[in-house]
N, C-alpha and C. Protein backbone atom coordinates (compact mmCIF):
# COMPACT_ATOMS: atom_id res chain seq x y z
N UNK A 1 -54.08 28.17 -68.56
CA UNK A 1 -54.18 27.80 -69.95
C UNK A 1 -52.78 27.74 -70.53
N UNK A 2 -52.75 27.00 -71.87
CA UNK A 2 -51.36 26.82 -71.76
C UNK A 2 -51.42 26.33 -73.03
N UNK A 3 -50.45 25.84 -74.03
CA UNK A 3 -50.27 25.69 -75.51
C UNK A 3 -48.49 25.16 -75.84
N UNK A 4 -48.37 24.26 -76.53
CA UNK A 4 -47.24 24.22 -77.29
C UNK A 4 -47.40 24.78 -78.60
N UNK A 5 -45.99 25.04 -78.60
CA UNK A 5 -46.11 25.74 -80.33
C UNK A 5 -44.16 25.73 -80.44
N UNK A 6 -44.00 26.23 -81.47
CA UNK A 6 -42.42 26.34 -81.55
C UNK A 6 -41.64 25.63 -82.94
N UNK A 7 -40.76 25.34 -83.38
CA UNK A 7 -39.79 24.51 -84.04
C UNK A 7 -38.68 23.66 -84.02
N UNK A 8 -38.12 22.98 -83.72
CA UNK A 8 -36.81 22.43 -83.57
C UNK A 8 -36.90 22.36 -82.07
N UNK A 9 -35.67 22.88 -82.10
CA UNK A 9 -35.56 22.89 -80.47
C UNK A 9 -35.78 24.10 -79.90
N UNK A 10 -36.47 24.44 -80.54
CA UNK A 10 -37.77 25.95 -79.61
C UNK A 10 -39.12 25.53 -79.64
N UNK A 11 -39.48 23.99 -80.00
CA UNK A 11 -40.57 23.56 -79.59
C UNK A 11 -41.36 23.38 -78.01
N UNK A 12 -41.37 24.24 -77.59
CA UNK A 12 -42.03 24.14 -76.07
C UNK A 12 -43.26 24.35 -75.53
N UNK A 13 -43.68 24.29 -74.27
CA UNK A 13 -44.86 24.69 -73.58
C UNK A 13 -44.96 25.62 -73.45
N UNK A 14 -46.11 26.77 -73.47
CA UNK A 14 -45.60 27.89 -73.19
C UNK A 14 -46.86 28.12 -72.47
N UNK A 15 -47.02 28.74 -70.80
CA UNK A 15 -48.16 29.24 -70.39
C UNK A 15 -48.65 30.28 -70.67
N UNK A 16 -49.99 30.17 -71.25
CA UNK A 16 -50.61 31.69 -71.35
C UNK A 16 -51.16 32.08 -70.48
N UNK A 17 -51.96 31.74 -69.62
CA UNK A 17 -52.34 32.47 -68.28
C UNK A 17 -52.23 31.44 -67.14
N UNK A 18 -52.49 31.90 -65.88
CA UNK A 18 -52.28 31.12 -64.18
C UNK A 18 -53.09 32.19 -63.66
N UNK A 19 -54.00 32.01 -63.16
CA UNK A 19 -55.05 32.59 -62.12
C UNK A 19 -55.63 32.19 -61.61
N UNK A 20 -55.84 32.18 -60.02
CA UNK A 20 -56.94 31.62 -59.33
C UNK A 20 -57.43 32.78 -58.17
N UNK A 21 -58.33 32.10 -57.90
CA UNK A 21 -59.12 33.10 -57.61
C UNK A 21 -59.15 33.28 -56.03
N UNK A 22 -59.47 34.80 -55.52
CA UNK A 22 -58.43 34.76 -54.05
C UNK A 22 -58.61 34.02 -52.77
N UNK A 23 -59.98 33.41 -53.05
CA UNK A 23 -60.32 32.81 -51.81
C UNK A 23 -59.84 31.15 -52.53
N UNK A 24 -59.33 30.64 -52.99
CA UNK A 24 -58.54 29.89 -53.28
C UNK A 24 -57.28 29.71 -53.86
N UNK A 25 -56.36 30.85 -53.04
CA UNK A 25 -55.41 30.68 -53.08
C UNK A 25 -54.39 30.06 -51.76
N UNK A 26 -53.54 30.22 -51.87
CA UNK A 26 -52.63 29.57 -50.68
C UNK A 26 -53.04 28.15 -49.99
N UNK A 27 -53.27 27.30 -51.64
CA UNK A 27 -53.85 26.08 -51.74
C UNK A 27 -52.66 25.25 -52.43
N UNK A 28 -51.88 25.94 -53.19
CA UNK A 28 -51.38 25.24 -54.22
C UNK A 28 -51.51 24.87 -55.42
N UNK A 29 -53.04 25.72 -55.97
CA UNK A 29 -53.32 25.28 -57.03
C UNK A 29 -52.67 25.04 -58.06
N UNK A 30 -52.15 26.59 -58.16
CA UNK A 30 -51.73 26.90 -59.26
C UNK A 30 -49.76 26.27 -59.91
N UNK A 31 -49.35 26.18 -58.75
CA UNK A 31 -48.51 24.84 -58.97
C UNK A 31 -49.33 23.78 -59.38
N UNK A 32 -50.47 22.86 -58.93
CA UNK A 32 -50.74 21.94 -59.35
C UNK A 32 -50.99 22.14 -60.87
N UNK A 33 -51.65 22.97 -61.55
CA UNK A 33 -51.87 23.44 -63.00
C UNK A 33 -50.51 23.39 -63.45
N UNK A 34 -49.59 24.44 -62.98
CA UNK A 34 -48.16 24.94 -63.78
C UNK A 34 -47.39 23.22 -64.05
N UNK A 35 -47.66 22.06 -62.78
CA UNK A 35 -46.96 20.96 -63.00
C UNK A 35 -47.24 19.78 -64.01
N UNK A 36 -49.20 20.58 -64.12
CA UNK A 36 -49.95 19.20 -64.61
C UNK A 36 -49.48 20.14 -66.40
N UNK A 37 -49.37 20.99 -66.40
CA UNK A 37 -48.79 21.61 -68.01
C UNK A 37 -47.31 21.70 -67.96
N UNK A 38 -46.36 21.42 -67.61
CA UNK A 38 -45.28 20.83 -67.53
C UNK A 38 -45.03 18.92 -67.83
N UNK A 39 -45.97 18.30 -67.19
CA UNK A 39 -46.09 16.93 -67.46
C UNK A 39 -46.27 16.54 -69.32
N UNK A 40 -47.36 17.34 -69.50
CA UNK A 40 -48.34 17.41 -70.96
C UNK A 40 -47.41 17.40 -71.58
N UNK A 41 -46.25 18.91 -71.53
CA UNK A 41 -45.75 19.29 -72.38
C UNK A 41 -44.12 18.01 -72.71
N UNK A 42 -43.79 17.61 -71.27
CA UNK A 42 -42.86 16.60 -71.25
C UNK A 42 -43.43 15.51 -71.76
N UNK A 43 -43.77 15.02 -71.38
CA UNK A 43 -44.00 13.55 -71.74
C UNK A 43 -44.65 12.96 -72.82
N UNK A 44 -45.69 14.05 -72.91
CA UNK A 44 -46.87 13.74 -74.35
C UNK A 44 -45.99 14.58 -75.39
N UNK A 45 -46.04 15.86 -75.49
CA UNK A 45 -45.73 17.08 -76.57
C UNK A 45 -44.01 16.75 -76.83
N UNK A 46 -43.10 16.28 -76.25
CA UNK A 46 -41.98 16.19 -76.23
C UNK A 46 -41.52 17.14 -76.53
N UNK A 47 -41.19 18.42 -75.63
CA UNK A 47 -40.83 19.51 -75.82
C UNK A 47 -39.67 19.94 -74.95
N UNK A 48 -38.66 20.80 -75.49
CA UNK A 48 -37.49 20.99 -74.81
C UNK A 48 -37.64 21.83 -73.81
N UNK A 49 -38.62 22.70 -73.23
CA UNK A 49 -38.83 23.56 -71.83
C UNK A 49 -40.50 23.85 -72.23
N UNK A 50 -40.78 24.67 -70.79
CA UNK A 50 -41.42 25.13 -70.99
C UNK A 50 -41.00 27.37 -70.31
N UNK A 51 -41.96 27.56 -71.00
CA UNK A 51 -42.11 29.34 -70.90
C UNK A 51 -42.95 30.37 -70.42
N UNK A 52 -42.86 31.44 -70.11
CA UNK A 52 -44.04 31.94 -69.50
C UNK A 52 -43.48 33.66 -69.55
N UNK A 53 -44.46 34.72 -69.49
CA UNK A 53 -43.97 35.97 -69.43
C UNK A 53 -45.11 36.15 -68.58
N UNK A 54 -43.93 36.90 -67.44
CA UNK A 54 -44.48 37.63 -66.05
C UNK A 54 -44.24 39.23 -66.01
N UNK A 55 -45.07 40.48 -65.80
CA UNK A 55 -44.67 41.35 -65.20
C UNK A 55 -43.16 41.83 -64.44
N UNK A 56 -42.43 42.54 -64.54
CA UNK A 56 -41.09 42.40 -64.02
C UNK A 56 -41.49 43.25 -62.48
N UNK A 57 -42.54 43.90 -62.20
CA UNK A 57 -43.18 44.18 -61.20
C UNK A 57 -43.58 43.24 -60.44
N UNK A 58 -43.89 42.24 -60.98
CA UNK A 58 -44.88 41.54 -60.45
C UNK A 58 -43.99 40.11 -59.52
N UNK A 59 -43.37 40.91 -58.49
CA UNK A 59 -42.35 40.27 -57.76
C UNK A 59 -42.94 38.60 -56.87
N UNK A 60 -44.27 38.85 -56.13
CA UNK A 60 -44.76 37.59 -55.93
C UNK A 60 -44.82 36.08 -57.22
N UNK A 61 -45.39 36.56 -57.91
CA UNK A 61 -45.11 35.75 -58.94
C UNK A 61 -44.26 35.33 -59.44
N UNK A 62 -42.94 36.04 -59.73
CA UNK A 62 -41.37 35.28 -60.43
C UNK A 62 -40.96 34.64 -59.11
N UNK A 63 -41.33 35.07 -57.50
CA UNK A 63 -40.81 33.94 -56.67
C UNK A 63 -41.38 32.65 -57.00
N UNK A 64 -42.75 32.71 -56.51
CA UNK A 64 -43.44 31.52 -57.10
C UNK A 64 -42.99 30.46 -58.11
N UNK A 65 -42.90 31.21 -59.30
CA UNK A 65 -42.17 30.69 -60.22
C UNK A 65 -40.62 30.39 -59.81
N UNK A 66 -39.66 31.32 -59.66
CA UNK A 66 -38.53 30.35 -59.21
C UNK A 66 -38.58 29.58 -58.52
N UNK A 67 -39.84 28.89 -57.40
CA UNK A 67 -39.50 28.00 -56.07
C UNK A 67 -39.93 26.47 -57.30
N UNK A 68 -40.61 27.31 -58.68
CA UNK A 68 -40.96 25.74 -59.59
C UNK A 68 -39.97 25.57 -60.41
N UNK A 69 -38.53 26.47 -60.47
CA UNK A 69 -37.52 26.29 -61.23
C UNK A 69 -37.06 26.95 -62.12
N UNK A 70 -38.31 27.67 -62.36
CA UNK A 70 -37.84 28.72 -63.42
C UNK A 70 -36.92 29.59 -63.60
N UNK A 71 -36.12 29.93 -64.66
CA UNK A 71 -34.95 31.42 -64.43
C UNK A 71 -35.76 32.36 -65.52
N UNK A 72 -34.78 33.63 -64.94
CA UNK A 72 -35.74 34.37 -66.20
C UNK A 72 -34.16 34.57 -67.45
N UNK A 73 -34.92 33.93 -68.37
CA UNK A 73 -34.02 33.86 -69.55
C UNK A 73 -33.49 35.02 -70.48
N UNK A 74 -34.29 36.23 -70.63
CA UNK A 74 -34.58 37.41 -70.49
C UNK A 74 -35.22 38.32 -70.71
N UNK A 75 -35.08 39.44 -70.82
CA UNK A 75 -36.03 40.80 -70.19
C UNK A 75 -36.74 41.52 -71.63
N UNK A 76 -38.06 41.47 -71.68
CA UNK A 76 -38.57 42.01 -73.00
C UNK A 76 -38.92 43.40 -72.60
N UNK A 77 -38.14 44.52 -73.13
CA UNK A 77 -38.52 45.72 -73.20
C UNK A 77 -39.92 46.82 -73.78
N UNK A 78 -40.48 47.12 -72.22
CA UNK A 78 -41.98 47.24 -72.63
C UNK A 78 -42.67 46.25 -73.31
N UNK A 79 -42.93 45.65 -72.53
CA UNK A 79 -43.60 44.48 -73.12
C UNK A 79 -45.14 44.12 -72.93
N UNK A 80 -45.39 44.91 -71.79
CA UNK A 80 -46.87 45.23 -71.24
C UNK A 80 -47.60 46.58 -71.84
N UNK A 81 -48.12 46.98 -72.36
CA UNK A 81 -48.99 47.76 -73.10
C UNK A 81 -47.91 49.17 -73.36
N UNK A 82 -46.32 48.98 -74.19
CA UNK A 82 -45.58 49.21 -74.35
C UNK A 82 -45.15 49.92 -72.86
N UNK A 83 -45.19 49.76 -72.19
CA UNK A 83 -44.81 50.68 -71.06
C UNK A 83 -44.08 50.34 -70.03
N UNK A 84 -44.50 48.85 -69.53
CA UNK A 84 -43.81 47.90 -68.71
C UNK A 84 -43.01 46.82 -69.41
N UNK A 85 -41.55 46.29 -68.31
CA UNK A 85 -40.66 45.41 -69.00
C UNK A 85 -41.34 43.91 -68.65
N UNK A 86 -41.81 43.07 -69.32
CA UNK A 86 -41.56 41.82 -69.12
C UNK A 86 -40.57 40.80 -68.77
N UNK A 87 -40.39 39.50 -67.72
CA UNK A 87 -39.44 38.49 -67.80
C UNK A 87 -40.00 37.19 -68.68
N UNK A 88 -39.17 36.58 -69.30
CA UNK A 88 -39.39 35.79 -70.22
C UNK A 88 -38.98 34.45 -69.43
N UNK A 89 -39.50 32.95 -68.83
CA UNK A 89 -38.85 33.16 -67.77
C UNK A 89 -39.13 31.43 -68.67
N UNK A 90 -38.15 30.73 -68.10
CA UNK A 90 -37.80 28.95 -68.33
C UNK A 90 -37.80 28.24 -67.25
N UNK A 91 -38.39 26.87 -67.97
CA UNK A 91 -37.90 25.83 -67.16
C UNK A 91 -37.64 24.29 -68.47
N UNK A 92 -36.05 24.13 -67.90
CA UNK A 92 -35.98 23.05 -69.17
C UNK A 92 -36.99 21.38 -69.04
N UNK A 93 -37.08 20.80 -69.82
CA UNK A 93 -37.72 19.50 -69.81
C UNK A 93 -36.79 18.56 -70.13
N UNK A 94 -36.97 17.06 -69.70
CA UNK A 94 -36.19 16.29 -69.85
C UNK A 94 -35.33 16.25 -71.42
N UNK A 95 -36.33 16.67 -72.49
CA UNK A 95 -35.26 16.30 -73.45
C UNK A 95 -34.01 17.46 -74.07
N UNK A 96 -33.98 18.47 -73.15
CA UNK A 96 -33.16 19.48 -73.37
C UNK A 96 -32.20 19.15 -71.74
N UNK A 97 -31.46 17.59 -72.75
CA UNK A 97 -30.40 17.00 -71.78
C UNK A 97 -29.54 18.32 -71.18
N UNK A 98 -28.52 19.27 -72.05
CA UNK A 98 -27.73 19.73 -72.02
C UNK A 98 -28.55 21.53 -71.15
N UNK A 99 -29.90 21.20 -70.87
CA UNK A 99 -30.30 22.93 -71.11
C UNK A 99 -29.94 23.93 -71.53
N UNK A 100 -29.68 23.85 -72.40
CA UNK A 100 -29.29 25.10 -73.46
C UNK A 100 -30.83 26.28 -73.88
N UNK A 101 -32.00 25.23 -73.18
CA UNK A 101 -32.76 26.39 -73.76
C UNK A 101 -32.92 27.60 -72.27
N UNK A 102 -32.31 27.26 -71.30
CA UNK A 102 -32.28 28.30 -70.16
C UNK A 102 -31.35 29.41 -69.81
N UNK A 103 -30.37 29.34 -70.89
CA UNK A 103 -29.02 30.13 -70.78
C UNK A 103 -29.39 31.23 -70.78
N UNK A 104 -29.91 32.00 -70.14
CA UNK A 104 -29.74 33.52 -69.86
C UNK A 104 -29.48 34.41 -71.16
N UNK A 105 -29.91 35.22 -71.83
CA UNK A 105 -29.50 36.38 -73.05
C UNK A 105 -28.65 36.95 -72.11
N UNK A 106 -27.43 37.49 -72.83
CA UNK A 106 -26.63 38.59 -71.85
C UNK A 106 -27.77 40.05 -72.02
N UNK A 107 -28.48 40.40 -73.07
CA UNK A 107 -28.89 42.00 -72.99
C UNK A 107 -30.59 41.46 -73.42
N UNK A 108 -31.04 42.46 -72.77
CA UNK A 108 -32.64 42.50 -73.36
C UNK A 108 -33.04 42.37 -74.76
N UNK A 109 -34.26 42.03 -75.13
CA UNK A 109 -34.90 42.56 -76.44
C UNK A 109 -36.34 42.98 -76.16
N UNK A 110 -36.42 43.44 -77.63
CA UNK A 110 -38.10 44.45 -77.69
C UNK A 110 -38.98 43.22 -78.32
N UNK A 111 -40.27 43.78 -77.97
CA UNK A 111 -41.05 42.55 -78.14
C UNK A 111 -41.28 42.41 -79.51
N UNK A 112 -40.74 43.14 -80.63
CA UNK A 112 -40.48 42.74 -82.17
C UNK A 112 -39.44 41.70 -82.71
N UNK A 113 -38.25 41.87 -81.72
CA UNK A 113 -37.58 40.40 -81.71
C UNK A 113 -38.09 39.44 -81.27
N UNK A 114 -39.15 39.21 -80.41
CA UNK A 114 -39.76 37.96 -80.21
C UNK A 114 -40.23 36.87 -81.42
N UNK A 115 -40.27 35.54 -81.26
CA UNK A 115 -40.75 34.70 -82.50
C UNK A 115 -41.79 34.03 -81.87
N UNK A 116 -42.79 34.47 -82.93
CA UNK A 116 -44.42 33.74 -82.66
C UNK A 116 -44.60 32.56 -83.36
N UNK A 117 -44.13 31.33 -83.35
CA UNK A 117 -44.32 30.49 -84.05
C UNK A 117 -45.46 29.87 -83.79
């Protein structure tokens, strides 16, 4: 599932969930989903990246995600039922020529600095 939302040039895709289910995995699905909401968000939504928050545990998954491009942009402190850190993690879209929306934060934030637009 998945949603744009944002302003300016923090208008992006942002995934809210990726799950499939275990006897259909190591299919590819879920790349096929993460690409077919990457397309949406490029081409139709005209949006400068898209986004996603993963578990910082949850080491299978940010590979996954990096082999689709993603970096993790950065680290939300306790961000899972205050207890665990979240990665906040990017991938730019064609119209964020320059990618500026993937530049890395040098230091973390708490999930009260986050913007819910």
């Amino acid at each position: 599932m998945g949603k744009v939302e944002g302003q300016g040039e923090s208008w992006h895709g942002h995934v809210t969930a990726v799950t499939v289910a275990p006897e259909f995995r190591r299919q590819q699905l879920a790349k096929k989903l993460m690409n077919l909401l990457e397309d949406i968000s490029d081409k139709i939504d005209k949006a400068y990246f898209v986004d996603l928050f993963v578990r910082a545990s949850n080491t299978p998954a940010i590979k996954m995600y990096e082999k689709l491009d993603y970096v993790i942009y950065r680290r939300v402190l306790r961000y899972y039922s205050g207890e665990e850190d979240g990665l906040d993690m990017r991938k730019a879209l064609s119209r964020d020529v320059d990618k500026k929306s993937i530049i890395p934060l040098k230091r973390p934030v708490t999930p009260d600095e986050l913007e819910y637009d």
